[in-house]
Protein backbone atom coordinates (compact mmCIF):
# COMPACT_ATOMS: atom_id res chain seq x y z
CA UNK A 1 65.98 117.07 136.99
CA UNK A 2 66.57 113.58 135.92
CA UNK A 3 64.80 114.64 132.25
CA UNK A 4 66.64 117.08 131.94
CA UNK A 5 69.75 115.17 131.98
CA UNK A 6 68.91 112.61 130.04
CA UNK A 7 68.65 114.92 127.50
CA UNK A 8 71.49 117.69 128.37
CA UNK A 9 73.74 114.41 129.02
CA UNK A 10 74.29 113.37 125.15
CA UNK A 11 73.78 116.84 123.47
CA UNK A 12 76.84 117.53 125.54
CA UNK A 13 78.38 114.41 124.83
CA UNK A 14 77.77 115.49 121.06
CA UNK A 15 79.39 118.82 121.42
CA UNK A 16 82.52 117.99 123.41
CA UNK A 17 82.91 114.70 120.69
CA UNK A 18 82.63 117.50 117.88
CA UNK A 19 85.01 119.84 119.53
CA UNK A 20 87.98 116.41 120.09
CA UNK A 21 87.96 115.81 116.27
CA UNK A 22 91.80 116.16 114.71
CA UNK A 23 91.02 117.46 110.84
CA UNK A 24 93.76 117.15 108.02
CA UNK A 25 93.01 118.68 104.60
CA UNK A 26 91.88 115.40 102.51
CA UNK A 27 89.42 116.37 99.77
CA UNK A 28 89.65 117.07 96.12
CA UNK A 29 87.57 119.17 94.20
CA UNK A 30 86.22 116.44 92.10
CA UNK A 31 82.50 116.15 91.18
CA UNK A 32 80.20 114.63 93.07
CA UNK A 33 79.18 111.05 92.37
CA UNK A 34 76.15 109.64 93.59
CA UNK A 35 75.61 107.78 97.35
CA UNK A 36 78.38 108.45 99.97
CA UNK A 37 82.26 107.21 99.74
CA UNK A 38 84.38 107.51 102.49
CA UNK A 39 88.12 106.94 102.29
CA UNK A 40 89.82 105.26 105.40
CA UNK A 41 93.37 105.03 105.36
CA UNK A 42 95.63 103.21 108.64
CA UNK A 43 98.88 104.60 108.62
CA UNK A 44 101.84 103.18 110.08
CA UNK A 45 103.80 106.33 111.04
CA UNK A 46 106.77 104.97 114.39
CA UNK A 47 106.68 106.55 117.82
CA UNK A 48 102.86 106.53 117.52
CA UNK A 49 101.11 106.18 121.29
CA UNK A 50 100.51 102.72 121.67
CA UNK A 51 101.71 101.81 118.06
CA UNK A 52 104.53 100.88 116.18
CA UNK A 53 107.96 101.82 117.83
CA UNK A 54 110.94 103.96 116.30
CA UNK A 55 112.70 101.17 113.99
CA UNK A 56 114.70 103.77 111.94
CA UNK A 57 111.98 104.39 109.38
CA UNK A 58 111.57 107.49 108.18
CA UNK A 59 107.56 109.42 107.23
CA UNK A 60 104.62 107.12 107.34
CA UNK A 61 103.07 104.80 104.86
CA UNK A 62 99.73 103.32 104.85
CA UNK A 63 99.15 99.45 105.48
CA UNK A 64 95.49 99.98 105.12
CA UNK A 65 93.17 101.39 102.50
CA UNK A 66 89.57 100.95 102.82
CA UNK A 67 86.85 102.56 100.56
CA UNK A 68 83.48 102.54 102.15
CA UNK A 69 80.62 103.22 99.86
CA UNK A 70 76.88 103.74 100.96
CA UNK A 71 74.88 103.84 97.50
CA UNK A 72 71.61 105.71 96.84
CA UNK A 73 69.92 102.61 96.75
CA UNK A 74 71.73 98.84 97.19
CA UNK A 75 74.24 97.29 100.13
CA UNK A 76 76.62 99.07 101.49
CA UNK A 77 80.30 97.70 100.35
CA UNK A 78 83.37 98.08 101.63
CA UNK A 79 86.09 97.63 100.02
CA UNK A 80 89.81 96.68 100.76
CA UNK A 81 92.70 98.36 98.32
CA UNK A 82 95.57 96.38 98.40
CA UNK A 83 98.88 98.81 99.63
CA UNK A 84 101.16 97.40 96.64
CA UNK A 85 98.23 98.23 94.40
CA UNK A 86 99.83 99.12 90.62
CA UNK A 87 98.05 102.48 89.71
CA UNK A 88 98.47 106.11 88.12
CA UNK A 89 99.83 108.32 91.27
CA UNK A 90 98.92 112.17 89.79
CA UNK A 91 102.16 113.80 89.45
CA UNK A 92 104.53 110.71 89.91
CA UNK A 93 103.15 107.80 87.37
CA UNK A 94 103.14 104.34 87.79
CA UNK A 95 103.51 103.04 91.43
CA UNK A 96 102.14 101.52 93.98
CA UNK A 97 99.02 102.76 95.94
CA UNK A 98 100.60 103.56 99.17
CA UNK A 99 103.35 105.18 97.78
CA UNK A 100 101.06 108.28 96.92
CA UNK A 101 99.92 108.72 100.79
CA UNK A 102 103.95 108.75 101.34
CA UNK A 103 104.49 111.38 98.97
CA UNK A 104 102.06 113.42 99.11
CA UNK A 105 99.89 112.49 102.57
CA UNK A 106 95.60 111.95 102.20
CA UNK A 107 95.24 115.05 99.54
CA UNK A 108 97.37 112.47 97.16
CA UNK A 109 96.11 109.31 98.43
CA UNK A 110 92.34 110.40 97.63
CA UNK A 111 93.11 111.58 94.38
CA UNK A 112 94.79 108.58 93.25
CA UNK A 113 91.96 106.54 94.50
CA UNK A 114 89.62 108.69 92.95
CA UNK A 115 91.62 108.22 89.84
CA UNK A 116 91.39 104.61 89.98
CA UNK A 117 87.86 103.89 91.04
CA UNK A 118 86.01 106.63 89.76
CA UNK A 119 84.25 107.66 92.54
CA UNK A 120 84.57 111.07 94.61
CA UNK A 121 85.60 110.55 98.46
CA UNK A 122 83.34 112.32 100.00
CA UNK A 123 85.09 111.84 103.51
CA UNK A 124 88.09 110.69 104.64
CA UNK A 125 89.68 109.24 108.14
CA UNK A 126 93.20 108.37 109.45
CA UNK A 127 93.64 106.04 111.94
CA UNK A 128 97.45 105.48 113.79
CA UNK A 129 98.14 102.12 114.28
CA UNK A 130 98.21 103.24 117.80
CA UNK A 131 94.59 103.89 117.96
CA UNK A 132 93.69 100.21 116.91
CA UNK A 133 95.26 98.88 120.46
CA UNK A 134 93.24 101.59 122.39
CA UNK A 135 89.91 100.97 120.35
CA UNK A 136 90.27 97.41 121.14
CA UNK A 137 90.84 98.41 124.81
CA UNK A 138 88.06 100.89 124.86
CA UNK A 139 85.64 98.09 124.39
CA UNK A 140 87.54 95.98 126.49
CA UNK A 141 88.87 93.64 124.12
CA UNK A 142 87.86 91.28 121.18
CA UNK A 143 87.56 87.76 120.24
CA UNK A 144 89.54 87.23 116.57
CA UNK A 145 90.30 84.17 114.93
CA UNK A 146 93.13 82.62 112.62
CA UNK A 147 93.42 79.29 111.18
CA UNK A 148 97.35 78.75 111.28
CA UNK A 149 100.06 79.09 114.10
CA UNK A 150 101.86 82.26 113.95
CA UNK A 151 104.94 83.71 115.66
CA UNK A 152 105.94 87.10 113.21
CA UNK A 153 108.72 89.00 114.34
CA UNK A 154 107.67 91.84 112.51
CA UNK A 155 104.59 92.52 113.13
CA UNK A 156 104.45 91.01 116.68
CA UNK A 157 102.00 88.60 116.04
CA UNK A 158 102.66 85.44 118.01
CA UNK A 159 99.01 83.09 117.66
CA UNK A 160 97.74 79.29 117.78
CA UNK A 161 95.44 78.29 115.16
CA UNK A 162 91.94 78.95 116.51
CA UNK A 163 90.05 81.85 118.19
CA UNK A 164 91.15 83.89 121.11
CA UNK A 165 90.42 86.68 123.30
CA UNK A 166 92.69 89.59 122.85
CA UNK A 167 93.72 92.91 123.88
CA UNK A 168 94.06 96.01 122.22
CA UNK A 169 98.47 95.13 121.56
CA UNK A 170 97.73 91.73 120.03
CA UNK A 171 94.84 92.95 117.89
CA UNK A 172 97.03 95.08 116.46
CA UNK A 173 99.82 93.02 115.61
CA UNK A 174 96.81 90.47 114.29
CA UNK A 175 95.85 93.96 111.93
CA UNK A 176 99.52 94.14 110.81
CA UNK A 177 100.78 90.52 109.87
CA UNK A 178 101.37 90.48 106.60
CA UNK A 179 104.93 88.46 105.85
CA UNK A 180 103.26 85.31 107.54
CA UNK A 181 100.09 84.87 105.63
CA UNK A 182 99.94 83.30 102.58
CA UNK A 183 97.77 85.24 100.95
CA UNK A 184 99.84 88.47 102.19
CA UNK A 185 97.84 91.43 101.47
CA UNK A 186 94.68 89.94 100.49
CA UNK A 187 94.87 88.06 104.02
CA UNK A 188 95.68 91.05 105.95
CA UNK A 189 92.89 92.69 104.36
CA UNK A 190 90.60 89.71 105.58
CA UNK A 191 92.27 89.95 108.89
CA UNK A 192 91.52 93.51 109.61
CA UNK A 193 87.94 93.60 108.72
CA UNK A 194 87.49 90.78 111.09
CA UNK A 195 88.88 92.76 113.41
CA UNK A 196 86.86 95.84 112.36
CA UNK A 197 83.47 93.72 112.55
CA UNK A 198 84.68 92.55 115.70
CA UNK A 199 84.90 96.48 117.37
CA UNK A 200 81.43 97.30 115.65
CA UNK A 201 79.97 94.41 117.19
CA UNK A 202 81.38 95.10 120.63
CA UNK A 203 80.16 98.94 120.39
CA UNK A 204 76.33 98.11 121.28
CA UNK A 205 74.28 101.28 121.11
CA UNK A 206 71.91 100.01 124.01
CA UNK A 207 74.88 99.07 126.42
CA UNK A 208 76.69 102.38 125.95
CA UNK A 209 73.67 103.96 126.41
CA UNK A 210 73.41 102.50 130.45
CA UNK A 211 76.71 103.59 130.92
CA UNK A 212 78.00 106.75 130.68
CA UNK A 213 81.90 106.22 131.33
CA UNK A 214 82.20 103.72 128.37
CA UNK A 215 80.74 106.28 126.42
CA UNK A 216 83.39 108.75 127.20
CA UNK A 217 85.68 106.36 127.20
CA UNK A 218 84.88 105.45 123.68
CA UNK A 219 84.97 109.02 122.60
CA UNK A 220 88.36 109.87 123.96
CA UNK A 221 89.68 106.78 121.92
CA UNK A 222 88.09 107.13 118.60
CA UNK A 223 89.24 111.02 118.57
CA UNK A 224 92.33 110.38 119.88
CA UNK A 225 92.83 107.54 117.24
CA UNK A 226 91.49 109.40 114.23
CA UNK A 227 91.72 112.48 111.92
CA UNK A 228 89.09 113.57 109.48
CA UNK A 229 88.82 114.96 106.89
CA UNK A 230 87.96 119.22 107.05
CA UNK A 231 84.79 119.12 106.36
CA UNK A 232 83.49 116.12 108.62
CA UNK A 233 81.77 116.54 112.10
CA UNK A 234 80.86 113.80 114.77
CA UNK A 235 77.63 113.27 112.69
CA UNK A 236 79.63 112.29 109.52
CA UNK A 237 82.16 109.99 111.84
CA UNK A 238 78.62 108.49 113.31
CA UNK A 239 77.20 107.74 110.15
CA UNK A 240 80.99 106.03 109.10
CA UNK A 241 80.07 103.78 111.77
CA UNK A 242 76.62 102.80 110.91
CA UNK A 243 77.99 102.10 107.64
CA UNK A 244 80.79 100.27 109.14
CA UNK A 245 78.02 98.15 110.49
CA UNK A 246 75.83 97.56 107.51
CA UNK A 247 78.72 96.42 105.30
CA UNK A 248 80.08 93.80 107.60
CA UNK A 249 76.47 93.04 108.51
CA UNK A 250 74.29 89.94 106.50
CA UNK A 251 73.30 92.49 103.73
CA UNK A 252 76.37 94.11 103.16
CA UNK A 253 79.32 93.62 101.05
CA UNK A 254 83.11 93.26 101.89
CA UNK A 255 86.22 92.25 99.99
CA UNK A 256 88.65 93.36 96.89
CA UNK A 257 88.38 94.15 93.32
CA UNK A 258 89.26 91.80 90.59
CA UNK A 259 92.86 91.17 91.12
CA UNK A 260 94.73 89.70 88.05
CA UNK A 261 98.43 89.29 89.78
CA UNK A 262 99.95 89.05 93.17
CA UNK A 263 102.83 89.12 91.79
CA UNK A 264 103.05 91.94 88.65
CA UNK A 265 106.61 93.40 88.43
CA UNK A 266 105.96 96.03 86.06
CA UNK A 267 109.83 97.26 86.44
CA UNK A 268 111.52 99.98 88.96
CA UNK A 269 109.34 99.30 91.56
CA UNK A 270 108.75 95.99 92.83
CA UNK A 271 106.16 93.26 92.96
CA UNK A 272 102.33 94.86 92.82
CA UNK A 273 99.19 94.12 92.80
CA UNK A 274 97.71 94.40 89.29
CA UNK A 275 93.47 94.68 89.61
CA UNK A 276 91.74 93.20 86.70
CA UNK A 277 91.69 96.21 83.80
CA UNK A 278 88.93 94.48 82.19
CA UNK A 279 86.99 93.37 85.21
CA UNK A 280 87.30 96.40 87.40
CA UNK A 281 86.20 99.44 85.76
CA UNK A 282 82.93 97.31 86.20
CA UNK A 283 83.39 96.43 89.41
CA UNK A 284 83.59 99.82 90.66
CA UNK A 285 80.51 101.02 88.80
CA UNK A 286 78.25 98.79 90.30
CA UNK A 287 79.62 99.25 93.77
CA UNK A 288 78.90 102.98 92.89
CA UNK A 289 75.36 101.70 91.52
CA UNK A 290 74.59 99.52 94.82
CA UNK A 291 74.16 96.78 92.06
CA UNK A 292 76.31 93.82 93.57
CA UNK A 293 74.86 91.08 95.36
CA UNK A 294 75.08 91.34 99.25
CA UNK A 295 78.50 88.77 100.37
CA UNK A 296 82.23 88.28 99.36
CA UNK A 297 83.21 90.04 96.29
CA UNK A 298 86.88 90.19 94.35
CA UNK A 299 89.88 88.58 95.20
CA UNK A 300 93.28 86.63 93.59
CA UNK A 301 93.08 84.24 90.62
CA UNK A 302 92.12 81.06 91.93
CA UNK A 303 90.72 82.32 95.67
């Protein structure tokens, strides 16, 4: 009896996870290009569980764009998009990146990245800002670190310069400062894959597997936080998470593309983030390629 469920306990595990999983139609019906990309997009939509109150903005928009890429052959990378972003949006022209996920949700969003990176998404996930504060609390919390005292109405953030233990409603106002950095985007982006690494390395494969109710607990949070794309399954979101792993791990890679501007106001639409156009065409071919040394990679003139 107690074989059999050890083994009936996480095939059933498996196929209630599988049946929990929100989908959204994502893909495109680009070719293939070689290793796996996944597309991973936080959006910011108010009256979310947990998330960001009603404030009178209308739709969503999406704080966070992260392209994960597990090569052939080569570290994994994983790669943050600025939001302001200056790129091609199919349909609409020049704008900024998260501008296509408000008009046109993750179908336009994956497209456009496609568009500007040259590599096929393979998968795609959504994650409401709500789901950040019950990841964190799934695991029971996380240790995160800033060097710089921090009170930010906005995003809620209220810190002293050093590292602390935090719940899952401060690690998600740590996730969303953006107006109080001084590298704004590019230190948001730094901020939330710190806090990314810091879930992964919470989510031990031997503890969860000596206790059952943080394993359902963990389920019910992860499903409850994300959306998929319509063809993933629990084995696709499992193997996001290994590569979660590998690219924040010593042999992986994390960080931007060549960035050229900050501050590129191009006309009608703002201050954007202009990416290198002679550096990252490059760039994105040997992430593709698994061809960049393991580490830091990108960033803005003079970083």
């Amino acid at each position: 009896m107690v074989v059999l469920a050890l083994v009936a306990w996480p095939v059933g595990l498996l196929v209630w996870a599988n049946g929990l999983l929100r989908h959204v139609p994502a893909l495109s019906s680009a070719p293939g290009t070689p290793g796996t990309t996944y597309l991973l997009a936080g959006s910011d939509a108010r009256g979310d569980d947990g998330g960001i109150g009603e404030d009178g903005t209308e739709g969503q928009r999406t704080d966070t764009i992260l392209l994960l890429h597990v090569p052939q052959d080569g570290p994994t990378a994983m790669i943050s998009l600025p939001r302001d972003t200056y790129v091609d949006v199919p349909g609409y022209g020049p704008a900024k990146l998260n501008s296509a996920f408000a008009w046109g949700g993750a179908p336009l969003l994956v497209q456009t990245v496609e568009g500007l990176t040259g590599l096929t998404i393979d998968h795609y996930a959504e994650i409401g800002m709500g789901g950040v504060a019950h990841l964190v609390d799934a695991v029971g919390g996380v240790n995160l670190c800033y060097d710089g005292d921090v009170d930010d109405p906005d995003s809620g953030m209220v810190w002293s310069a050093g590292c602390h233990d935090v719940d899952g409603t401060a690690a998600l106002a740590f996730a969303r400062m953006r107006k109080a950095d001084p590298l704004g985007d590019v230190g948001r982006a730094l901020r939330q894959r710190q806090l990314i690494g810091a879930v992964m390395g919470k989510v031990s494969p031997r503890s969860l597997a000596l206790d059952p109710g943080a394993q359902v607990a963990l389920v019910e949070a992860g499903t409850g936080a994300l959306t998929f794309d319509e063809k993933a399954d629990v084995l696709d979101v499992a193997r996001l998470a290994l590569a979660f792993r590998d690219a924040n791990g010593e042999k992986g890679i994390t960080g931007t593309p060549p960035i050229a501007s900050m501050d590129y106001r191009p006309g009608g639409i703002g201050s954007t983030v202009l990416l290198d156009p002679d550096l990252t065409p490059g760039f994105f071919t040997a992430v593709r390629d698994g061809s960049l040394p393991p580490g830091p990679v990108g960033g803005a003139p003079g970083s």
